[in-house]
Protein backbone atom coordinates (compact mmCIF):
# COMPACT_ATOMS: atom_id res chain seq x y z
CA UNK A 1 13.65 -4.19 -20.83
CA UNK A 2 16.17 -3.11 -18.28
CA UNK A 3 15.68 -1.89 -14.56
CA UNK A 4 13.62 1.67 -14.46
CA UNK A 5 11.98 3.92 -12.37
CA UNK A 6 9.23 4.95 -14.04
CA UNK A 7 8.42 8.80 -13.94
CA UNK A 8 5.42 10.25 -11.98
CA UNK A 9 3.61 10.96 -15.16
CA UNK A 10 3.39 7.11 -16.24
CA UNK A 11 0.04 5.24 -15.90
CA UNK A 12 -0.78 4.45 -12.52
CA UNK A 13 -2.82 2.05 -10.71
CA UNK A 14 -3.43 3.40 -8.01
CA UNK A 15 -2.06 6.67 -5.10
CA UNK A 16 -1.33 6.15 -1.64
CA UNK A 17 -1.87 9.13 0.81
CA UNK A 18 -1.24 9.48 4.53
CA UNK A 19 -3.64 11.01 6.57
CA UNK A 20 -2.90 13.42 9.64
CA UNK A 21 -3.28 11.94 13.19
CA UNK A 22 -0.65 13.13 15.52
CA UNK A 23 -1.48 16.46 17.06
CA UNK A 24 1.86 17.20 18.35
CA UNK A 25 2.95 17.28 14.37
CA UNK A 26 -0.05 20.07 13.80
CA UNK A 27 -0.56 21.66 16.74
CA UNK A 28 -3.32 24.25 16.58
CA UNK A 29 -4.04 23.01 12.93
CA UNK A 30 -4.62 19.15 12.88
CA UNK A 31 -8.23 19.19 11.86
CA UNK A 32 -7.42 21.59 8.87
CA UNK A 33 -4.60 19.55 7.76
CA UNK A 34 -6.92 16.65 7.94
CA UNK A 35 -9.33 18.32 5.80
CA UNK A 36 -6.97 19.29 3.31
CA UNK A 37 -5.78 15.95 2.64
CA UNK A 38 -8.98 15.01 2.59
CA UNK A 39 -10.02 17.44 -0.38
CA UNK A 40 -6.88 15.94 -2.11
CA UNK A 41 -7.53 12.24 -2.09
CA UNK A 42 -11.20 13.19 -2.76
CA UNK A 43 -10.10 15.20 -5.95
CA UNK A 44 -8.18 12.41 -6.88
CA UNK A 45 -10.66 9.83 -6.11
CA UNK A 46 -13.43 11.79 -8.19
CA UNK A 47 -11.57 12.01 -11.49
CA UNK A 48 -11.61 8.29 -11.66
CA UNK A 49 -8.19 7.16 -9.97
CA UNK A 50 -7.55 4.70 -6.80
CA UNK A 51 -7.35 5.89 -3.88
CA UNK A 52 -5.28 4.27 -0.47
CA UNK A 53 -5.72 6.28 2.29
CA UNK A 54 -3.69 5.31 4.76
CA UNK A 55 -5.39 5.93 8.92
CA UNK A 56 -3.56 5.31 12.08
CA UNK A 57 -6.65 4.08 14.35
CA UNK A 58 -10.41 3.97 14.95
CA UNK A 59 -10.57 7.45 15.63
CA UNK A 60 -8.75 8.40 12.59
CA UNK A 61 -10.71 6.59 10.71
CA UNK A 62 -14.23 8.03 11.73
CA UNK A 63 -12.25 11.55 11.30
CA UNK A 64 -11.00 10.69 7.75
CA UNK A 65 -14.90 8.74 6.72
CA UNK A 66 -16.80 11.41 7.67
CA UNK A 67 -14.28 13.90 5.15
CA UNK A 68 -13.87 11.66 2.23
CA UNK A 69 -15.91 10.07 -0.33
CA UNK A 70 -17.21 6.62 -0.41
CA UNK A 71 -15.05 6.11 -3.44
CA UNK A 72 -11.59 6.82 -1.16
CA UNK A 73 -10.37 3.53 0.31
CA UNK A 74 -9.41 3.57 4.07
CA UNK A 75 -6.51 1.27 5.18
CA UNK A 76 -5.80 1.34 9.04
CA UNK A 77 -2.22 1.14 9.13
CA UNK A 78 1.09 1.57 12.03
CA UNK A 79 2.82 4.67 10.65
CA UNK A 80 3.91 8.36 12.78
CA UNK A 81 4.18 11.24 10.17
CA UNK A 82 2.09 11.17 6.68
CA UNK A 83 4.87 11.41 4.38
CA UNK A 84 4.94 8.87 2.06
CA UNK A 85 7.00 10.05 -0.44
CA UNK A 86 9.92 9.60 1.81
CA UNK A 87 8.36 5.89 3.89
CA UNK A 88 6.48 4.51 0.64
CA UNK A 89 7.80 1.86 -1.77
CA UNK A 90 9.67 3.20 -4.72
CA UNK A 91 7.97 0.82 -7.06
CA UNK A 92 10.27 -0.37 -9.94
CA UNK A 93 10.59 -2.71 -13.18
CA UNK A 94 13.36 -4.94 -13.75
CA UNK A 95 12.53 -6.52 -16.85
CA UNK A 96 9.09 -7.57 -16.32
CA UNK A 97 8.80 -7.75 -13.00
CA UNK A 98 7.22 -4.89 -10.72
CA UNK A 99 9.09 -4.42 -7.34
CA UNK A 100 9.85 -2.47 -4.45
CA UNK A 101 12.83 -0.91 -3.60
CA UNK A 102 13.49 0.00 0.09
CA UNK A 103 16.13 2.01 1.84
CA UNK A 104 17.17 2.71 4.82
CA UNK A 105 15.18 5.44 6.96
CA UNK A 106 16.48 7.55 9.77
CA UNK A 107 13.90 9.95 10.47
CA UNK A 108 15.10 12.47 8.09
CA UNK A 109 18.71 12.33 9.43
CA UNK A 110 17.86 11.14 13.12
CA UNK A 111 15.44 14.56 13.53
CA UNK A 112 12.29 12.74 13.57
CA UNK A 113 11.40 9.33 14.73
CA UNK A 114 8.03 8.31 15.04
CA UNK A 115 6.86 4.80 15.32
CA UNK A 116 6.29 2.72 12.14
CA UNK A 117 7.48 5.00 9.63
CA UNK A 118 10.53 2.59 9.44
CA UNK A 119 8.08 -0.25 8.55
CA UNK A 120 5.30 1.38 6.47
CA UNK A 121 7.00 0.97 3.18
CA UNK A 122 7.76 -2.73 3.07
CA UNK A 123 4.36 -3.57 4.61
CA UNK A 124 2.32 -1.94 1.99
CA UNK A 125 4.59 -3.13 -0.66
CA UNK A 126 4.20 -7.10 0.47
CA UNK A 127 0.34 -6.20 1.01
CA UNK A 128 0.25 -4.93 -2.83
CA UNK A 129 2.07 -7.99 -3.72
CA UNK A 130 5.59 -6.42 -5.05
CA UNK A 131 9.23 -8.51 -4.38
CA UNK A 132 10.61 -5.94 -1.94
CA UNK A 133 15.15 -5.41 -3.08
CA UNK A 134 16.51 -4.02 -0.08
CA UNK A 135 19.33 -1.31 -0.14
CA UNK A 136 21.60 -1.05 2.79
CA UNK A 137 21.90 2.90 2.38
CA UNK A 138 19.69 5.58 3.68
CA UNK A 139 17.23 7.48 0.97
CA UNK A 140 13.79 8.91 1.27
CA UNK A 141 11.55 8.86 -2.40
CA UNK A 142 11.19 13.25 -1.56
CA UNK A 143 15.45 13.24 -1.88
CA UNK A 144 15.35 12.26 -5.89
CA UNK A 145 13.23 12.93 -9.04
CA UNK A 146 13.19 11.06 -12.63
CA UNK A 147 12.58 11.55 -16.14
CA UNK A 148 12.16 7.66 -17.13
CA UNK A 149 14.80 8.63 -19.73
CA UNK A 150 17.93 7.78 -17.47
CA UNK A 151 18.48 11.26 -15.55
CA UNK A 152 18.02 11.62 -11.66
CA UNK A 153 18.27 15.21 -10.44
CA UNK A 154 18.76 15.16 -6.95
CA UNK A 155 21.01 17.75 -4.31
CA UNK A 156 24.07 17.60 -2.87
CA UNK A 157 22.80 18.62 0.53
CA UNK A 158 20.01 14.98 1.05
CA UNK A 159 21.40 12.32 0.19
CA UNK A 160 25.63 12.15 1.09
CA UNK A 161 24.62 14.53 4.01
CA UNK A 162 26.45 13.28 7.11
CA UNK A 163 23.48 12.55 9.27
CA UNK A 164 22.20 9.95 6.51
CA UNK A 165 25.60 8.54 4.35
CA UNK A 166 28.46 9.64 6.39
CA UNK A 167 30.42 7.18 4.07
CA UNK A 168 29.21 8.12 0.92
CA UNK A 169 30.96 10.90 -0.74
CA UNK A 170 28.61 12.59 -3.58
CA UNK A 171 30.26 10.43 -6.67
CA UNK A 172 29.82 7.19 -4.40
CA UNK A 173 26.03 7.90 -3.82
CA UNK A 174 25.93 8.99 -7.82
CA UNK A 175 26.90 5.16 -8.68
CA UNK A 176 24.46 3.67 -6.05
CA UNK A 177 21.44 5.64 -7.34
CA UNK A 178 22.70 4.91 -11.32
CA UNK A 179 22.59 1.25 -10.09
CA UNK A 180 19.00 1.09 -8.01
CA UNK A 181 17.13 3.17 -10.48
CA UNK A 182 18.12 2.36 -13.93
CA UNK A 183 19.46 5.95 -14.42
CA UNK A 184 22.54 7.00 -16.77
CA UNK A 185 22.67 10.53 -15.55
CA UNK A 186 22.64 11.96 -12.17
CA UNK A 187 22.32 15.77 -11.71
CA UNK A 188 23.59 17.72 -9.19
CA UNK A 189 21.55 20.59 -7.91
CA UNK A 190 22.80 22.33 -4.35
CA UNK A 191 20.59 23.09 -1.65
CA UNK A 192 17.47 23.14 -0.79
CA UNK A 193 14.57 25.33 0.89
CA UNK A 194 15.52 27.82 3.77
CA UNK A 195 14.25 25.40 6.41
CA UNK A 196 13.22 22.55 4.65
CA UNK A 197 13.86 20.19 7.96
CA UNK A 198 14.23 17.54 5.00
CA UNK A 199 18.09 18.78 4.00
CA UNK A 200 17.09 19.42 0.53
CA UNK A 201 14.57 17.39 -0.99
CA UNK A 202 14.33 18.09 -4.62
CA UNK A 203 10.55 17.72 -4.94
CA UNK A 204 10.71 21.19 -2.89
CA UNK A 205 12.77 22.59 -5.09
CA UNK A 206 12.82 21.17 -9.22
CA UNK A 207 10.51 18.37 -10.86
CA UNK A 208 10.89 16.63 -14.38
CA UNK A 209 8.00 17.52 -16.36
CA UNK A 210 8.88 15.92 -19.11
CA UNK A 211 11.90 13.89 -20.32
CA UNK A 212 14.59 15.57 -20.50
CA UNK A 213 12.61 19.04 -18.86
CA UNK A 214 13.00 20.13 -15.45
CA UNK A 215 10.88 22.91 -13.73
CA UNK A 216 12.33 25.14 -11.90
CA UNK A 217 10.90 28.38 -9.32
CA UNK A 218 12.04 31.90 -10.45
CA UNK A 219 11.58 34.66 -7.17
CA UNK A 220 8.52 36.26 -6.65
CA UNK A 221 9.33 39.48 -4.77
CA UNK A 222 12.45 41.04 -3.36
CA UNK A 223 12.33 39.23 -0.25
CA UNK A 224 12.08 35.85 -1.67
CA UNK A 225 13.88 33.58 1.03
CA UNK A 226 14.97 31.05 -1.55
CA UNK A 227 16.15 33.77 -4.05
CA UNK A 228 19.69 32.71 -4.02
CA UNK A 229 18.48 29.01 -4.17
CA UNK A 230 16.68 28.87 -7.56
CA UNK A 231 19.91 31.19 -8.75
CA UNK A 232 22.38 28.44 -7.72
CA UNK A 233 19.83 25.72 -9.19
CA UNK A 234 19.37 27.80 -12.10
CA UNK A 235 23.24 27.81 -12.79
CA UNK A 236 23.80 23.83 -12.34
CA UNK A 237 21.28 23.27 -14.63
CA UNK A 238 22.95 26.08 -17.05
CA UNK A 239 25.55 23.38 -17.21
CA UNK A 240 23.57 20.19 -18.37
CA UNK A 241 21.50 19.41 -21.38
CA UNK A 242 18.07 19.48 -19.77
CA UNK A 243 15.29 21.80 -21.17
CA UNK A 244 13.97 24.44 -18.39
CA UNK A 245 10.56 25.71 -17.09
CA UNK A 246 10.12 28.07 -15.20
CA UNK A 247 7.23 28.60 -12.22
CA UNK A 248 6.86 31.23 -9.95
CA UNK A 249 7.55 30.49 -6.25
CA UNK A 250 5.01 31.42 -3.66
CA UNK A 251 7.69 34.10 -2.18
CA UNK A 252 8.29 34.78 1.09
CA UNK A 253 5.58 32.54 3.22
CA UNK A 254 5.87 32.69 7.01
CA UNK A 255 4.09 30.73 10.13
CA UNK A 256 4.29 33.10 13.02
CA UNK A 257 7.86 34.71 12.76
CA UNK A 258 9.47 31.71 10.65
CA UNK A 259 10.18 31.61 7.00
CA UNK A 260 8.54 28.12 6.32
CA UNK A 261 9.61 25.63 3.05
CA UNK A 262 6.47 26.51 1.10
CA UNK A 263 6.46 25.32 -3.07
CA UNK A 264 4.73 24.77 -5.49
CA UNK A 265 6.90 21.84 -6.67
CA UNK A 266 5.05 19.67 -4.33
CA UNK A 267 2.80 19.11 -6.94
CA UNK A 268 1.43 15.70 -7.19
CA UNK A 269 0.57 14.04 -10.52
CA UNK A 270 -2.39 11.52 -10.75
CA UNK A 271 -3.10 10.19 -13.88
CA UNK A 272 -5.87 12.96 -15.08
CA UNK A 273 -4.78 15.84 -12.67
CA UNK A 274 -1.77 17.88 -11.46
CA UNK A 275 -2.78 18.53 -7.91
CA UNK A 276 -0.61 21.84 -6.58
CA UNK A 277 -0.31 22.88 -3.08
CA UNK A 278 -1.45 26.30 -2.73
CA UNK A 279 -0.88 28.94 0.55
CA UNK A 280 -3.04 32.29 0.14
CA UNK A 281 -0.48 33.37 -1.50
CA UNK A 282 -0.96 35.98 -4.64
CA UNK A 283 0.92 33.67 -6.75
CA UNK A 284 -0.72 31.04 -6.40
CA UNK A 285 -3.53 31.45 -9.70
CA UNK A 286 -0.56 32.26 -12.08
CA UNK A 287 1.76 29.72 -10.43
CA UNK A 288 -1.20 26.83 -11.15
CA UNK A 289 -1.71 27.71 -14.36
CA UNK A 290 2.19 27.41 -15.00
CA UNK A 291 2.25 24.04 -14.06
CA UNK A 292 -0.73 23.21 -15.83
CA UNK A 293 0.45 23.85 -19.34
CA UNK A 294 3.58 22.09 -18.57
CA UNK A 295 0.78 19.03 -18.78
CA UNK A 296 -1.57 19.59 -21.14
CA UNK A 297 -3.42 16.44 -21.19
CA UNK A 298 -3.91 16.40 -17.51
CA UNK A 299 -6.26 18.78 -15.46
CA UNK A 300 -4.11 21.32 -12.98
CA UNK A 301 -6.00 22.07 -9.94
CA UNK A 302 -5.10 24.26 -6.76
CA UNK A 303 -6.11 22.99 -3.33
CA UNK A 304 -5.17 24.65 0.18
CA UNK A 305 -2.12 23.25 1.39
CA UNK A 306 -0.85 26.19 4.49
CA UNK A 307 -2.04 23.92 7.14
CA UNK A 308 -0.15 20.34 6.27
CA UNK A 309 2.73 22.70 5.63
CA UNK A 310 3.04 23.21 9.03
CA UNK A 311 3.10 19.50 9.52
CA UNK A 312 6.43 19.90 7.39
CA UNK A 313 5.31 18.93 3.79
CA UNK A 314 2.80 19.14 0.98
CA UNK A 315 0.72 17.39 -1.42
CA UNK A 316 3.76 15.42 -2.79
CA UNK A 317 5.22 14.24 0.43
CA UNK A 318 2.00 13.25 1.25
CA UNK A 319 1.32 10.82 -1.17
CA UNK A 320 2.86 7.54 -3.48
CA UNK A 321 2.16 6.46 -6.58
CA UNK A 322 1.89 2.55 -7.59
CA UNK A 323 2.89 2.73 -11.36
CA UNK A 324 0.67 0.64 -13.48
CA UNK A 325 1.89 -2.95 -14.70
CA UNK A 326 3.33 -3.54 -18.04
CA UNK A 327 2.30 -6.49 -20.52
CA UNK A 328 3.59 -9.42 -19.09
CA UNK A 329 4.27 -8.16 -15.47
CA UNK A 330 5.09 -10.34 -12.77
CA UNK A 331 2.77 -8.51 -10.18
């Protein structure tokens, strides 16, 4: 066996999810974002999987008990935002041997830094027992995607942007991420969201469903902010191999008079469900049961997701997987 990444769809042992505590991040809407993660760790939870939920303090704590089910484990922990996607471990196998790779964080390219998000990642990693291989370059989990069967799909806009890799040019960061994740094939999508303060994460925009099968929004609606997007995307991926599905995007999806990153790419995948983020949108039925037969052996479920949206992510950014041990793993 040789180093992978193992896709989001392998056997896990368990999800970590962040839970909402800063008011400043959801003004107006904390205690709705808090229930909404709530509903999605206790969905989770209930069809049989572990649960981590990560809480910042006491308070937090007695706010996040008295949401979720007994069955949800609470872990009182130092982190700022909830996004563990981007601060989690990316959990690896080199031969038999789980780890954790870490990377370099910068607050999303210096925009937001908020105290222990810099730290989160390696401390639950040495608390679950994982070797942590440290990378001296600067990559958040959200920024790439993988199909276990050696392709990446990532954009150009993330990862050699100039406020995260100022010395990387794209085919420089293409080796490094060949070389950390076990991957033969990195793919080249554009940018991302209209205001996705991320600079293009790719879980926002296309997920492997499959090996070798990417999923990809088509417009819903004339104004569809990200119209010209999922055309671009659309055309890089004319140029590979990969397979393509496609799901409807919420279309155009504001809070107040701003055009806000909403997907439903931010799906998270637990071992029995497909959670997907959903925003009162009318799309939102047919874009669930899209997804869903893209997994057939999992359950697809729609939970309310408008509310840690405005906190700047969904269901996916939320939330980390910790892929289930091999025979003869090390830990």
């Amino acid at each position: 066996m040789t180093r992978i990444l193992p896709p989001e769809w392998a056997p896990q042992d368990w999800l970590w999810i962040g839970f909402p505590h800063d008011e400043a991040e959801w003004p107006g809407v904390l205690a709705r974002a808090q229930d909404q993660i709530a509903a999605y760790a206790n969905a989770v939870a209930d069809s049989g999987q572990e649960v981590r939920l990560l809480v910042r303090d006491a308070a937090n704590e007695a706010r996040a008990k008295s949401l979720v089910s007994a069955s949800v484990k609470l872990e009182r922990r130092r982190y700022g935002d909830i996004w563990l996607r981007d601060t989690g471990p990316l959990t690896a196998f080199d031969g038999a041997e789980r780890m954790a790779l870490r990377f370099g964080f910068n607050g999303w390219g210096g925009k937001y830094l908020m105290d222990g998000d810099a730290e989160i990642g390696a401390e639950i990693a040495r608390d679950a027992g994982l070797p942590i291989e440290m990378h001296d370059w600067i990559l958040e989990g959200g920024a790439i995607d993988v199909d276990g069967a050696g392709r990446l799909v990532t954009t150009a806009q993330c990862v050699p942007n100039d406020n995260r890799n100022d010395d990387l040019s794209q085919d420089e960061a293409a080796t490094r991420m060949r070389e950390a994740f076990g991957v033969d094939e990195v793919i080249w999508l554009g940018d991302g969201l209209v205001n996705d303060h991320t600079d293009g994460h790719v879980d926002n925009l296309a997920r492997f469903v499959a090996p070798n099968a990417l999923a990809l929004p088509v417009p819903s609606g004339a104004d569809d902010p990200n119209a010209k997007v999922y055309a671009d995307a659309r055309a890089r991926i004319g140029d590979t191999t990969l397979s393509l599905f496609d799901v409807p995007s919420p279309g155009r999806v504001t809070m107040g008079d701003e055009v806000v990153p909403a997907s439903y790419m931010n799906f998270a995948i637990a071992n029995a469900l497909i959670v997907v983020p959903t925003y009162g949108s009318v799309h939102d039925e047919e874009a669930v049961a899209a997804i869903g037969e893209l997994f057939p052996t999992r359950e697809a479920i729609g939970l309310p997701a408008d509310a840690v949206l405005a906190g700047g992510g969904s269901f996916h950014c939320a939330s980390m997987q910790m892929p289930q041990k091999p025979e003869g793993a090390a830990a």
